[in-house]
N, C-alpha and C. Protein backbone atom coordinates (compact mmCIF):
# COMPACT_ATOMS: atom_id res chain seq x y z
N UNK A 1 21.67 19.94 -4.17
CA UNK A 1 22.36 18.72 -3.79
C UNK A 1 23.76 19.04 -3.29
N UNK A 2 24.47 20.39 -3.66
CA UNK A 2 25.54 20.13 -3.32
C UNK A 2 25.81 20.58 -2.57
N UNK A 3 24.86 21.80 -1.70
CA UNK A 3 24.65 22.30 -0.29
C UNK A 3 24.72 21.28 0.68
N UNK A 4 23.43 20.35 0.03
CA UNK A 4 23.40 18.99 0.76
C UNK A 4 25.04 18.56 1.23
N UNK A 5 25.82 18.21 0.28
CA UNK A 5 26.61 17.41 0.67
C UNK A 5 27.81 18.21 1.34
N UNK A 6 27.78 19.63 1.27
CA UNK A 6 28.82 20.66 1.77
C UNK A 6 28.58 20.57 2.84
N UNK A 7 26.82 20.35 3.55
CA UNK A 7 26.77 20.50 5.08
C UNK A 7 27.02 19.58 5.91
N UNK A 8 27.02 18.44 4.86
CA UNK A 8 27.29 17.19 4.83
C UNK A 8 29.17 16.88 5.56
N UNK A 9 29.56 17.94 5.64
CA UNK A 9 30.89 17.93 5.80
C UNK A 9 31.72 17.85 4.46
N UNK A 10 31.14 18.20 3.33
CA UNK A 10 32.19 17.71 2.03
C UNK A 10 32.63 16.50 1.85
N UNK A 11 32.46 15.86 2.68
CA UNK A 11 33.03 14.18 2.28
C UNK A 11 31.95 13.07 1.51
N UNK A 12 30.64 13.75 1.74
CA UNK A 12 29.76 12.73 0.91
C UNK A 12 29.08 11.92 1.83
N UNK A 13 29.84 11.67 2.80
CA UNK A 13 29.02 10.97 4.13
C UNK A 13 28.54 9.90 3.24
N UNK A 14 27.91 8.94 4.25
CA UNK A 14 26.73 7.68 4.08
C UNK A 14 25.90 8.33 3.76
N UNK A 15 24.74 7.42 3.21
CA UNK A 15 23.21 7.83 3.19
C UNK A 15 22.66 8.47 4.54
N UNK A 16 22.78 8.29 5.60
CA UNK A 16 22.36 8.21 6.96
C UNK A 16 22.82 9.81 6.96
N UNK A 17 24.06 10.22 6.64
CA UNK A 17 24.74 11.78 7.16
C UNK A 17 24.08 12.82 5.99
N UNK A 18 23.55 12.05 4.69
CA UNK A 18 23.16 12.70 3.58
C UNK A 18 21.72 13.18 4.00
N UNK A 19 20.93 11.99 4.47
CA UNK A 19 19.38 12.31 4.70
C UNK A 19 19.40 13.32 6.15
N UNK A 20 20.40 13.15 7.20
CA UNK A 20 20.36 14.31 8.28
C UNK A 20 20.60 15.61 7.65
N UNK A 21 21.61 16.07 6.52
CA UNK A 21 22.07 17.21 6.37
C UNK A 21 20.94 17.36 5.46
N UNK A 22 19.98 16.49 5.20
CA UNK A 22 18.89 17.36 3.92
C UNK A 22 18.01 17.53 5.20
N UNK A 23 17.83 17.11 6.03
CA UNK A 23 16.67 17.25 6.51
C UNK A 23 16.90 18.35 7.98
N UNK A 24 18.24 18.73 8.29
CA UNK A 24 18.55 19.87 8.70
C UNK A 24 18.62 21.41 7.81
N UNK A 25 18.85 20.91 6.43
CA UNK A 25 18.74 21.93 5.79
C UNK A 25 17.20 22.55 5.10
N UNK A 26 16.19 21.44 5.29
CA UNK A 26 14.65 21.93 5.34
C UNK A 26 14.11 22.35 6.29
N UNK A 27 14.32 22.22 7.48
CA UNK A 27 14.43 22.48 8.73
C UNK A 27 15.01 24.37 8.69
N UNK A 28 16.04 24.16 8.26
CA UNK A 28 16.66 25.93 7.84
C UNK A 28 15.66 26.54 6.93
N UNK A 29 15.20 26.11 6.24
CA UNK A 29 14.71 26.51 5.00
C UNK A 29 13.41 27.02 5.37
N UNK A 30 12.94 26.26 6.25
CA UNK A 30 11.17 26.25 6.84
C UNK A 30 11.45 27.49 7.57
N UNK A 31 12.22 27.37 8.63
CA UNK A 31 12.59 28.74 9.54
C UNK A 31 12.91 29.98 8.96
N UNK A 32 14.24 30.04 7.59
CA UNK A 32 13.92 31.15 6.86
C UNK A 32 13.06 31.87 5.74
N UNK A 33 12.35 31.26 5.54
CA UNK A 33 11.24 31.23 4.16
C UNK A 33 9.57 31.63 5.14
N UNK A 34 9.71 32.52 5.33
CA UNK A 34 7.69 33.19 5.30
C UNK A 34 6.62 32.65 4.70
N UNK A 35 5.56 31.71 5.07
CA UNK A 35 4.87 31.21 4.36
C UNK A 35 3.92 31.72 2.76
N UNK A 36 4.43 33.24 3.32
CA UNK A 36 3.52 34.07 2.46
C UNK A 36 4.43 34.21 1.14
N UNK A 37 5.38 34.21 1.01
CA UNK A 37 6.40 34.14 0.46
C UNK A 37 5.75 32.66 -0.68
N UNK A 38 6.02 31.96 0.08
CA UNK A 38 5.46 30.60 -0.70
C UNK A 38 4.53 30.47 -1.34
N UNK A 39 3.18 31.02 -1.02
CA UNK A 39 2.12 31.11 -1.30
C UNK A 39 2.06 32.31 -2.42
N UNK A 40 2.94 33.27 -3.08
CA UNK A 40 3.08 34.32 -3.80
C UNK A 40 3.16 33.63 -4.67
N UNK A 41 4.34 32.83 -4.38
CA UNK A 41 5.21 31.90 -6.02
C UNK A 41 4.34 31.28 -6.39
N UNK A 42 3.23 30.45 -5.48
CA UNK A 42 2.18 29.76 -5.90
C UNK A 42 0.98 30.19 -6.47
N UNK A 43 0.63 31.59 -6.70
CA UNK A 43 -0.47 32.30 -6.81
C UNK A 43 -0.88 31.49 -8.13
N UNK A 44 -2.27 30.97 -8.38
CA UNK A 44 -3.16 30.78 -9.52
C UNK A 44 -2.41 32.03 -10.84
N UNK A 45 -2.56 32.85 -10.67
CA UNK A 45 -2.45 34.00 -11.28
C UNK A 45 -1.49 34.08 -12.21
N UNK A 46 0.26 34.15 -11.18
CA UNK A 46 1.50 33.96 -11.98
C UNK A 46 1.83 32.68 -12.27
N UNK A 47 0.99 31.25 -11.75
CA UNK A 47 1.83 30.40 -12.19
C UNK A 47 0.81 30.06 -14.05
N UNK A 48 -0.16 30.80 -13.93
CA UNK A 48 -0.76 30.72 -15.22
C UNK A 48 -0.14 31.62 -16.23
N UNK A 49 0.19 32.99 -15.65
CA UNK A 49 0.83 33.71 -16.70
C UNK A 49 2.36 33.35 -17.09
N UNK A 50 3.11 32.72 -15.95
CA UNK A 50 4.45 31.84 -16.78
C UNK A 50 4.27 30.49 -17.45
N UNK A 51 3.16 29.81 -17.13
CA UNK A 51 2.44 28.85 -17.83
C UNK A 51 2.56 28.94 -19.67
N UNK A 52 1.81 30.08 -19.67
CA UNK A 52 1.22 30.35 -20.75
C UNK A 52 2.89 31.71 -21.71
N UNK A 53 4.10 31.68 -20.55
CA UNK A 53 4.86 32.37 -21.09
C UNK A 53 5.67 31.30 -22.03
N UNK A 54 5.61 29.61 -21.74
CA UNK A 54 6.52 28.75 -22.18
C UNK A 54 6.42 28.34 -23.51
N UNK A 55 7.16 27.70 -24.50
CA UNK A 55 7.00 27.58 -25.67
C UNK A 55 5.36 27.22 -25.66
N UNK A 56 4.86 26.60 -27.35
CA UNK A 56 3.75 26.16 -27.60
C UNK A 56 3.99 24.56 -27.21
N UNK A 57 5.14 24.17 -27.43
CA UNK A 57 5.38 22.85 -27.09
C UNK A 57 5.62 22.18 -26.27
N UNK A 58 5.76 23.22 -25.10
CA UNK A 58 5.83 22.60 -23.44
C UNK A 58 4.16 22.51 -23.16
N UNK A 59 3.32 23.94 -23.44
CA UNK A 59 2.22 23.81 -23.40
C UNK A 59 1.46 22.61 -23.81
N UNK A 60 1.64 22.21 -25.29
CA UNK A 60 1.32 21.09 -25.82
C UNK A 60 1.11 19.57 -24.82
N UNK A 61 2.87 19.80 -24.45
CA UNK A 61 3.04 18.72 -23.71
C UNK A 61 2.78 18.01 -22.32
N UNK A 62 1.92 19.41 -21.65
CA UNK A 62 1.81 19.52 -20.39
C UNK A 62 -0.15 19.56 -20.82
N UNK A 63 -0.56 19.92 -21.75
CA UNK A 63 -2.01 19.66 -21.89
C UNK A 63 -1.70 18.32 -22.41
N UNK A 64 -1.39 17.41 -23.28
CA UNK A 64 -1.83 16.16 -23.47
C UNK A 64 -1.48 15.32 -22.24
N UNK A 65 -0.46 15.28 -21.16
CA UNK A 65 0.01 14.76 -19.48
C UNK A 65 -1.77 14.84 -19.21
N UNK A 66 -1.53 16.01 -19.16
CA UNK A 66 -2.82 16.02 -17.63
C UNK A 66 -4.10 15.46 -18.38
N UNK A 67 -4.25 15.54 -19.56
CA UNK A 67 -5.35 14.81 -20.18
C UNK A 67 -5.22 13.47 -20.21
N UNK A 68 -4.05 12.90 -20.70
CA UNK A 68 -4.18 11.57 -20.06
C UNK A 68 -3.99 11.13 -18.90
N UNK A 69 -3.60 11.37 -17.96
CA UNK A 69 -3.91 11.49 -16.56
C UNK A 69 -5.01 11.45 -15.67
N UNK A 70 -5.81 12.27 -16.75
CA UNK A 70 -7.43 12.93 -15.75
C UNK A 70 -8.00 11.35 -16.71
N UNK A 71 -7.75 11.49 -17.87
CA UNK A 71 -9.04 10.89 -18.43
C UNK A 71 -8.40 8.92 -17.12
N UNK A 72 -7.58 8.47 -17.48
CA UNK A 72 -7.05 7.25 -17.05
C UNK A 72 -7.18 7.37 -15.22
N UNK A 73 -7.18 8.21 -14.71
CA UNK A 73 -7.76 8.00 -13.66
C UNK A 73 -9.11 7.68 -13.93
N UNK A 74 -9.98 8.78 -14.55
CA UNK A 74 -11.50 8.68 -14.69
C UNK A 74 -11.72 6.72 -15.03
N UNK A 75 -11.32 6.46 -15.93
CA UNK A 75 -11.42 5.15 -15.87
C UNK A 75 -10.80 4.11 -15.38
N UNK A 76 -9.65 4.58 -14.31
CA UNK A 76 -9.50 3.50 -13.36
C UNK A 76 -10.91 4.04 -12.23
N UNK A 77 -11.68 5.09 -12.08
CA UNK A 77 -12.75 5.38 -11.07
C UNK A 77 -14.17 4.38 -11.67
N UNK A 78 -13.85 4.43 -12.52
CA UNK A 78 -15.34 3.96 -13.42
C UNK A 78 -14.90 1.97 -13.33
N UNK A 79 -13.67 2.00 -13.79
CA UNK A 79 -13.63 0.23 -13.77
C UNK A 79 -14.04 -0.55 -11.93
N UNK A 80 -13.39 0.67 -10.99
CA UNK A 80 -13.73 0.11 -9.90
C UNK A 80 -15.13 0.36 -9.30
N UNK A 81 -16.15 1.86 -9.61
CA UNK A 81 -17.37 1.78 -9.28
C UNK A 81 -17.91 0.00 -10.32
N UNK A 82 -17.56 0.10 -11.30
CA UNK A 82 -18.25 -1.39 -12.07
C UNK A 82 -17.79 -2.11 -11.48
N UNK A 83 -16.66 -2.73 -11.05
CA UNK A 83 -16.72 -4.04 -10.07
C UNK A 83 -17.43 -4.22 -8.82
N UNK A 84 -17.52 -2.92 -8.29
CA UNK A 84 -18.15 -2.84 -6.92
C UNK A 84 -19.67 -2.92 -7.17
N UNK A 85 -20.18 -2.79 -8.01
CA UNK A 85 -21.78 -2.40 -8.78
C UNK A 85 -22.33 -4.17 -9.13
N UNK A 86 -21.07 -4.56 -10.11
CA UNK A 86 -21.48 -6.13 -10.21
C UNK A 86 -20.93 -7.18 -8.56
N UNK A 87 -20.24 -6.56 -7.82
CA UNK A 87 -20.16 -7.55 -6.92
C UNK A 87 -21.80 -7.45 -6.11
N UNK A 88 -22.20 -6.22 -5.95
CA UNK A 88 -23.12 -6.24 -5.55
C UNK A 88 -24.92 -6.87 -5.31
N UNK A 89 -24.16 -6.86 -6.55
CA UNK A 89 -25.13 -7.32 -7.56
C UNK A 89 -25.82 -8.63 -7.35
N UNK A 90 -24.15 -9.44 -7.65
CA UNK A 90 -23.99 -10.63 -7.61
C UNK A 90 -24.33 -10.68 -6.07
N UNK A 91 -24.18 -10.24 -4.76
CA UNK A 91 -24.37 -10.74 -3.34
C UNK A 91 -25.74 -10.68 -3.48
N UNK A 92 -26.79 -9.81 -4.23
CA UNK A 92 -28.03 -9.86 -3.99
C UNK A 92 -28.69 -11.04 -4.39
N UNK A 93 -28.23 -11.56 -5.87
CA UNK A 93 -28.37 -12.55 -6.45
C UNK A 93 -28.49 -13.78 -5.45
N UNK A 94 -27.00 -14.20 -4.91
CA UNK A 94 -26.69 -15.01 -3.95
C UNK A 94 -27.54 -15.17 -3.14
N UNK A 95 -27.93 -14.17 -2.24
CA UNK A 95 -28.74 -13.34 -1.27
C UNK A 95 -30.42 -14.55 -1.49
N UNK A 96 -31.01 -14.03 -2.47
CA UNK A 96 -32.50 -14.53 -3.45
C UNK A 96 -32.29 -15.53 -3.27
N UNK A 97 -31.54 -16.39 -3.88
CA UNK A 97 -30.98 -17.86 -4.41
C UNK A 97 -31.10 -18.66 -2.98
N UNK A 98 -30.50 -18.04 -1.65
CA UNK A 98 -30.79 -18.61 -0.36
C UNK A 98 -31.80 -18.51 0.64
N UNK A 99 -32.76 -17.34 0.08
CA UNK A 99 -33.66 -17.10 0.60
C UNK A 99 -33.68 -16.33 1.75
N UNK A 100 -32.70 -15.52 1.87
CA UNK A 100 -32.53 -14.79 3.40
C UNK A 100 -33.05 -13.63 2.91
């Protein structure tokens, strides 16, 4: 942030001079940074072995997130296949009832 606001001219600028100097400075960033580079830091591999370097209680805290996460999506997927299952349902119903 405070690169941001140094390129920014040091004065802090508006929002308007803040979002140009971030978005000139990703712009730098894209041009000096090697994709492969990126893709290292990202490896399956090390981000599991610093994963697994963090306390027991970040661990903890980062397995019960994604578990409630996965599971509460799963049942926002399941409440909307069931509405879509009974609307269906119901149009067939409708459907009979008019004789088409």
């Amino acid at each position: 942030v405070a690169s941001v606001v140094a390129s920014a001219g040091g004065r802090g600028g508006g929002p308007a001079d803040r979002l140009r100097a971030a978005v000139g400075q990703l712009r730098q960033d894209a041009q000096d940074v090697h994709w492969r580079d990126v893709a290292h830091e990202f490896a399956p591999k090390r981000m599991w072995r610093e994963f697994r370097g963090k306390s027991v209680r970040t661990q903890a805290f980062v397995a019960i997130t994604a578990y409630t996460a996965t599971t509460t999506g799963m049942m926002y997927g399941y409440l909307r296949y069931s509405r879509s299952k009974a609307l269906r349902q119901h149009q067939l119903v409708l459907k009979a009832i008019r004789g088409e």
